[in-house]
PDB file of N, CA and C in Angstrom:
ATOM      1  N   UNK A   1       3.185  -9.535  13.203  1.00  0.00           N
ATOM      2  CA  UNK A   1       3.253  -8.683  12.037  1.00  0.00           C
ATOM      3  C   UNK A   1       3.149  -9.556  10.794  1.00  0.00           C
ATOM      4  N   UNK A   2       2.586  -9.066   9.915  1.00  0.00           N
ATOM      5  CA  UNK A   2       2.177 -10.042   8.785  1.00  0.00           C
ATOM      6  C   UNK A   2       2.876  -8.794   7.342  1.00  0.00           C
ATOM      7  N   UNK A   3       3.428  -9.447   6.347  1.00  0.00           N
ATOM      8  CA  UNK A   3       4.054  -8.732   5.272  1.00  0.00           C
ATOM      9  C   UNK A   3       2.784  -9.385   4.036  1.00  0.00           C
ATOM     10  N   UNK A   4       2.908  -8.156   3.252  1.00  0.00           N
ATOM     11  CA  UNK A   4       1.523  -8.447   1.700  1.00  0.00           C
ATOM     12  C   UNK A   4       2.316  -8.883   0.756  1.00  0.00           C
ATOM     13  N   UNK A   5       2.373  -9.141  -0.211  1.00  0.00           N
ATOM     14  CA  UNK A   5       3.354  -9.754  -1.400  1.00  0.00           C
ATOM     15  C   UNK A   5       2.415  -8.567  -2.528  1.00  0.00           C
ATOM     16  N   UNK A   6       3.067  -8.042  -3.360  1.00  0.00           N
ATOM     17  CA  UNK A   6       2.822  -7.553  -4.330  1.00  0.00           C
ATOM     18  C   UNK A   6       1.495  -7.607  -4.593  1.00  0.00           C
ATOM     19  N   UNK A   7       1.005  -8.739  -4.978  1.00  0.00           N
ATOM     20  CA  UNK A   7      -0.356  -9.239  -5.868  1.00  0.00           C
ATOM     21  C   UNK A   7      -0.979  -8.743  -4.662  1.00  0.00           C
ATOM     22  N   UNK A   8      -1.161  -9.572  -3.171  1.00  0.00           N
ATOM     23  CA  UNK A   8      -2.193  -8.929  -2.084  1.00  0.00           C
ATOM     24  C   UNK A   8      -2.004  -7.615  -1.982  1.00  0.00           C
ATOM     25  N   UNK A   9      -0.661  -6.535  -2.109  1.00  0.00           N
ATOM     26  CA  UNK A   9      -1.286  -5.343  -1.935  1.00  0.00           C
ATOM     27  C   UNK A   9      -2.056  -5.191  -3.284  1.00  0.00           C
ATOM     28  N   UNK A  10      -2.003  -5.234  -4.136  1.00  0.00           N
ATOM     29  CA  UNK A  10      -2.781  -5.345  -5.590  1.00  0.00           C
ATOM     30  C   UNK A  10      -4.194  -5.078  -5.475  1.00  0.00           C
ATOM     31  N   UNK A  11      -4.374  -6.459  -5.151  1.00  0.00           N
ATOM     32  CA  UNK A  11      -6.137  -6.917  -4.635  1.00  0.00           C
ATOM     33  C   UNK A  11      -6.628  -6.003  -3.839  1.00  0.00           C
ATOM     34  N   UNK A  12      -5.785  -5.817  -2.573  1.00  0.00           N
ATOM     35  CA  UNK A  12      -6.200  -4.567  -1.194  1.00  0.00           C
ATOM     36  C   UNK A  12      -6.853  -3.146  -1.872  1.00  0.00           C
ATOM     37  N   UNK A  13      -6.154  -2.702  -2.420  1.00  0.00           N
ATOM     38  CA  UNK A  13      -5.810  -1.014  -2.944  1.00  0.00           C
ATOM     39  C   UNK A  13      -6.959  -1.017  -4.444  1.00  0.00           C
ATOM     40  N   UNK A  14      -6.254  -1.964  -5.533  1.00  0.00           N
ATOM     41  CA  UNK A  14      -6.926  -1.951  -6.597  1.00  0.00           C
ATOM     42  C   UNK A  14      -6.178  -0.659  -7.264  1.00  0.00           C
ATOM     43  N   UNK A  15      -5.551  -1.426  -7.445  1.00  0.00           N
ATOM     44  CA  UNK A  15      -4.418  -0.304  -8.016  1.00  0.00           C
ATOM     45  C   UNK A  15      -3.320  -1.202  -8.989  1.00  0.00           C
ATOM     46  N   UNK A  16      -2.669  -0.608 -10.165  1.00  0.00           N
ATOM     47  CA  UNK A  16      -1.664  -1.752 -10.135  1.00  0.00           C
ATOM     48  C   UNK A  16      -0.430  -1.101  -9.864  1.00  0.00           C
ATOM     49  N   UNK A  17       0.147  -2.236  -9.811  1.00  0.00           N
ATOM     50  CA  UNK A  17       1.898  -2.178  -9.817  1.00  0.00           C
ATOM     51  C   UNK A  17       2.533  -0.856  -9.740  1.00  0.00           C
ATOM     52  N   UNK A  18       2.686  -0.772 -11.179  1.00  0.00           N
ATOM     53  CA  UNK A  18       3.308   0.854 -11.211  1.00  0.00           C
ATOM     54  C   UNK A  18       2.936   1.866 -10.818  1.00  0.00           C
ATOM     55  N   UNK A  19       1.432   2.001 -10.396  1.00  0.00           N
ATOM     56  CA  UNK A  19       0.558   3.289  -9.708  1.00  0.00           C
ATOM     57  C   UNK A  19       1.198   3.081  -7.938  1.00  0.00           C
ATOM     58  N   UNK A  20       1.224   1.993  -7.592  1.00  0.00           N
ATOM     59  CA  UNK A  20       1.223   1.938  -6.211  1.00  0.00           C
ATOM     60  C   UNK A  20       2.809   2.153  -6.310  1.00  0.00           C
ATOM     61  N   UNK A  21       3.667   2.306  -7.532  1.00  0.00           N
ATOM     62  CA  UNK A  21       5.165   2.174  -7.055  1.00  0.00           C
ATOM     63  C   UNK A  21       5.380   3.878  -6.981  1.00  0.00           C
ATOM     64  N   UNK A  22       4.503   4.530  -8.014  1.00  0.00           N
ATOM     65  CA  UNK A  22       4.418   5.998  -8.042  1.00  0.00           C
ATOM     66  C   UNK A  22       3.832   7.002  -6.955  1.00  0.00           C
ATOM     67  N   UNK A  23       2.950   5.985  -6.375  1.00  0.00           N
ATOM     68  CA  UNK A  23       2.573   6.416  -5.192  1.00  0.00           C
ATOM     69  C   UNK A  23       3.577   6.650  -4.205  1.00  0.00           C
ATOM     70  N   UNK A  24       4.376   5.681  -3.923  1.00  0.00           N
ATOM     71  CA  UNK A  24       5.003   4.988  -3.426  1.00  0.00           C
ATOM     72  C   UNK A  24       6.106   6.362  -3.123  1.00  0.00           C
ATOM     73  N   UNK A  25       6.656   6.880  -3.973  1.00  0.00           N
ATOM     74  CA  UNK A  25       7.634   7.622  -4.759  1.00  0.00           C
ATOM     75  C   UNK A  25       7.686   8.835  -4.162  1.00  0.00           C
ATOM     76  N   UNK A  26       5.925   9.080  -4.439  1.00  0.00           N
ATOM     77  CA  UNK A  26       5.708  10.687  -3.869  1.00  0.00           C
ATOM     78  C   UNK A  26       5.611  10.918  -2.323  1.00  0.00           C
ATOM     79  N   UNK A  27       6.008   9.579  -1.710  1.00  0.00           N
ATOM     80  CA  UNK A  27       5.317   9.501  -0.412  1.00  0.00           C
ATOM     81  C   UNK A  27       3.774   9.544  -0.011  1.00  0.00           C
ATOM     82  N   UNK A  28       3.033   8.908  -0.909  1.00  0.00           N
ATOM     83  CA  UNK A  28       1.710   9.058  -0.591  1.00  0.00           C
ATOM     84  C   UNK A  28       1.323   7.233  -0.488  1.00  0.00           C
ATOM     85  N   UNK A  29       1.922   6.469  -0.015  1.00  0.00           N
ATOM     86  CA  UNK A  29       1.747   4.850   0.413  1.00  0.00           C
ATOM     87  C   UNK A  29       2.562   4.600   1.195  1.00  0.00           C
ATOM     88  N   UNK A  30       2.626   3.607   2.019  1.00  0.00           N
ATOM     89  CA  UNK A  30       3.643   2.672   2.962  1.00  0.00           C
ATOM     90  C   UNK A  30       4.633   2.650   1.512  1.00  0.00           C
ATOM     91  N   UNK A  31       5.932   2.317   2.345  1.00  0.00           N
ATOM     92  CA  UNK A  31       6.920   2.182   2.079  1.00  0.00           C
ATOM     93  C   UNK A  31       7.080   0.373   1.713  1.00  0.00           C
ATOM     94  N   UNK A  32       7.664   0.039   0.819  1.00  0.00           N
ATOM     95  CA  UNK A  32       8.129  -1.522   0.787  1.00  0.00           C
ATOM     96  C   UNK A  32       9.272  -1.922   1.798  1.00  0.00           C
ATOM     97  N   UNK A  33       9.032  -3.209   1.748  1.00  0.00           N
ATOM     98  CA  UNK A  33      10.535  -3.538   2.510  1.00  0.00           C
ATOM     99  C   UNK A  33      11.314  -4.673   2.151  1.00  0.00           C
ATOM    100  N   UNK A  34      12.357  -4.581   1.666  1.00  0.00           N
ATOM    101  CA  UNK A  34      12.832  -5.623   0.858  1.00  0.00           C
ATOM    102  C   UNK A  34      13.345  -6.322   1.981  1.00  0.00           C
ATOM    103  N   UNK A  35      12.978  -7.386   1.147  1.00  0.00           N
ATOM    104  CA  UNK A  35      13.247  -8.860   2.235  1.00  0.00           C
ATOM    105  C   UNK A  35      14.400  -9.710   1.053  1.00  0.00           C
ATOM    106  N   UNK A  36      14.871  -9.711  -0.011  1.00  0.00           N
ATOM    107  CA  UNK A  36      16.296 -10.209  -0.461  1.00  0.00           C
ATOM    108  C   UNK A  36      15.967  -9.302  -1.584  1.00  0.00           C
ATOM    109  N   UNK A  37      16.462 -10.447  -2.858  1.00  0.00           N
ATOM    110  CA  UNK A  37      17.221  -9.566  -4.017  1.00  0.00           C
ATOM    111  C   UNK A  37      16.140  -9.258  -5.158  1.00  0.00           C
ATOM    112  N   UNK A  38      15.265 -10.307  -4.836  1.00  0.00           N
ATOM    113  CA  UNK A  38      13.942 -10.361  -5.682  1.00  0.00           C
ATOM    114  C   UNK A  38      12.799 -10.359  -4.914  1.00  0.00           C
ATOM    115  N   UNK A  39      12.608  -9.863  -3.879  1.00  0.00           N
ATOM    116  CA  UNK A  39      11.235 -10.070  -2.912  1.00  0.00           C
ATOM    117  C   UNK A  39      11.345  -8.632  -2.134  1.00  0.00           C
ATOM    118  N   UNK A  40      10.022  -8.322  -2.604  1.00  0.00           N
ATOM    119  CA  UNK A  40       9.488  -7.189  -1.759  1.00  0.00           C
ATOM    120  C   UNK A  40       8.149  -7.515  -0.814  1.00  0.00           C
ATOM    121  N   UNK A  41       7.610  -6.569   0.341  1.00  0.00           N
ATOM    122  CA  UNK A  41       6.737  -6.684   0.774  1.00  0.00           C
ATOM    123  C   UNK A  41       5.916  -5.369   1.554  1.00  0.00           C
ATOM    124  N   UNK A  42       4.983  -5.053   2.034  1.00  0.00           N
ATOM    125  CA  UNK A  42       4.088  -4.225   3.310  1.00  0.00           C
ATOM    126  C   UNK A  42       3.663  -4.614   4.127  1.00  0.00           C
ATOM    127  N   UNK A  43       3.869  -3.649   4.931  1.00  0.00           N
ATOM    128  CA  UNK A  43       3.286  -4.077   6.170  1.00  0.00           C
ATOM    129  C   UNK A  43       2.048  -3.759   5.918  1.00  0.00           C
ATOM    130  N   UNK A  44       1.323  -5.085   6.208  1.00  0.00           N
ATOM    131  CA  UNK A  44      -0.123  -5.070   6.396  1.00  0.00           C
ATOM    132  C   UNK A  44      -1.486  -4.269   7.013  1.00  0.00           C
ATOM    133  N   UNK A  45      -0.452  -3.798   8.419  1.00  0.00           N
ATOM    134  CA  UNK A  45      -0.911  -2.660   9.663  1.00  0.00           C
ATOM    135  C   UNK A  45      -0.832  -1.321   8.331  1.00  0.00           C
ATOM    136  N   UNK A  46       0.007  -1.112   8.386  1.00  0.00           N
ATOM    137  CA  UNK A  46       0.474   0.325   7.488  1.00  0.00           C
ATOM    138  C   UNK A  46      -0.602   0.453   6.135  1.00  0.00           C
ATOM    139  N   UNK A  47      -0.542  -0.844   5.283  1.00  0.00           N
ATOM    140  CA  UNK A  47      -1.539  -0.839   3.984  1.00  0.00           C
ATOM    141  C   UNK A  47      -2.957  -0.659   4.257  1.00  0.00           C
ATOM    142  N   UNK A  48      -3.373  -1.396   5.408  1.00  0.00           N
ATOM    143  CA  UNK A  48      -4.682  -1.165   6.254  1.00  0.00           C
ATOM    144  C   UNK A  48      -5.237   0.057   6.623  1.00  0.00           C
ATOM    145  N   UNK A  49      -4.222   1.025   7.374  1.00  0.00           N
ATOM    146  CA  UNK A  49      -4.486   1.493   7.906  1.00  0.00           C
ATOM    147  C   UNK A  49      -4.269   3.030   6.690  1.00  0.00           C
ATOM    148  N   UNK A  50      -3.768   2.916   5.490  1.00  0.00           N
ATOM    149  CA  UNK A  50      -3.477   4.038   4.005  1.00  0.00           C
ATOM    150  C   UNK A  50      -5.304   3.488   3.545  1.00  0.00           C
ATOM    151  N   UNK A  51      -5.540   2.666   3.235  1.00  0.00           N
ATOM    152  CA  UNK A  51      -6.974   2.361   3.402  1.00  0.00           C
ATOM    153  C   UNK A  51      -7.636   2.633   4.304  1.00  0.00           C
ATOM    154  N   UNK A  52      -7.680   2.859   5.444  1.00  0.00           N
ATOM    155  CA  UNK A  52      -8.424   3.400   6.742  1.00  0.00           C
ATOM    156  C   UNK A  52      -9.030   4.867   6.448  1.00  0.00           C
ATOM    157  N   UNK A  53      -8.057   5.399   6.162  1.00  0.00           N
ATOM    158  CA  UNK A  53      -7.234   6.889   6.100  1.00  0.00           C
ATOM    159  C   UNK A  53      -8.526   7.254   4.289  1.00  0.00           C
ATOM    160  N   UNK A  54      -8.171   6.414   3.262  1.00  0.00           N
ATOM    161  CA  UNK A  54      -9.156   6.770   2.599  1.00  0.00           C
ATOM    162  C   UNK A  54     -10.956   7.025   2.588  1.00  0.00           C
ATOM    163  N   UNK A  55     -10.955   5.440   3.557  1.00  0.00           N
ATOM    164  CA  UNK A  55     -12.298   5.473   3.872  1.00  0.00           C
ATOM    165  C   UNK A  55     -13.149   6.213   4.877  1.00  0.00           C
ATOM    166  N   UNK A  56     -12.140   6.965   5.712  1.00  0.00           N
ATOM    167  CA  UNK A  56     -12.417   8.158   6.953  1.00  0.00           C
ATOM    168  C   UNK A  56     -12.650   9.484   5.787  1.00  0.00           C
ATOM    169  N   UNK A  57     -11.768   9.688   5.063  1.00  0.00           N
ATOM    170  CA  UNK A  57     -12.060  10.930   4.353  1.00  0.00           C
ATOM    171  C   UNK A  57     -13.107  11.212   3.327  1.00  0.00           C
ATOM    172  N   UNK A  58     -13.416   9.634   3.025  1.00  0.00           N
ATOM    173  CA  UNK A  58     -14.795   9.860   2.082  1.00  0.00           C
ATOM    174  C   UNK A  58     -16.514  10.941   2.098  1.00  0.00           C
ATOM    175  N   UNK A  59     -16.509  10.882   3.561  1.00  0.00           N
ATOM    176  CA  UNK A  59     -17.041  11.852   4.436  1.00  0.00           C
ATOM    177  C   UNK A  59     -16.984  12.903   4.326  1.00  0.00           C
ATOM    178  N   UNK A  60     -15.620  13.637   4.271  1.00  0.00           N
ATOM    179  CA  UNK A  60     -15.269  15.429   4.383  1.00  0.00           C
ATOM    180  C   UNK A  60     -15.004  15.412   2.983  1.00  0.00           C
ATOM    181  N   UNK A  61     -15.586  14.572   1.687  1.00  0.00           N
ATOM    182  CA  UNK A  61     -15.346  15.496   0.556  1.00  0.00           C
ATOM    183  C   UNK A  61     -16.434  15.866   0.057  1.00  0.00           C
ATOM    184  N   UNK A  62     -16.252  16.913  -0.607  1.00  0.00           N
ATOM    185  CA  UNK A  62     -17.516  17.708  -1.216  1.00  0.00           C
ATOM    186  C   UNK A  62     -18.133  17.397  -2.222  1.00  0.00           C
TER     187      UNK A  62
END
């Protein structure tokens, strides 16, 4: 299992910070997982696969 650091989910998504934290919020992204008091991270599988999930639906829109 591999964890993203902020900036790599960043780069991944193309999104910033506060969009992916709002996302985040509504339940529409992986969840973070805090690893101490100042460090967050994603699972990589999960961020991959919220990207998967976009690029499958590009197809069924009108």
């Amino acid at each position: 299992m591999r964890l993203l650091s902020k900036r790599q989910v960043k780069e991944l998504v193309l999104y910033s910070p506060q969009h992916i934290a709002r996302l985040e919020a509504a339940g529409q992204f992986p969840k973070r997982v805090r690893l101490g008091n100042n460090r967050v991270g994603w699972v990589e599988a999960e961020v991959l696969e919220w990207l998967q999930e976009r690029i499958d639906a590009r197809g069924q829109q009108h």
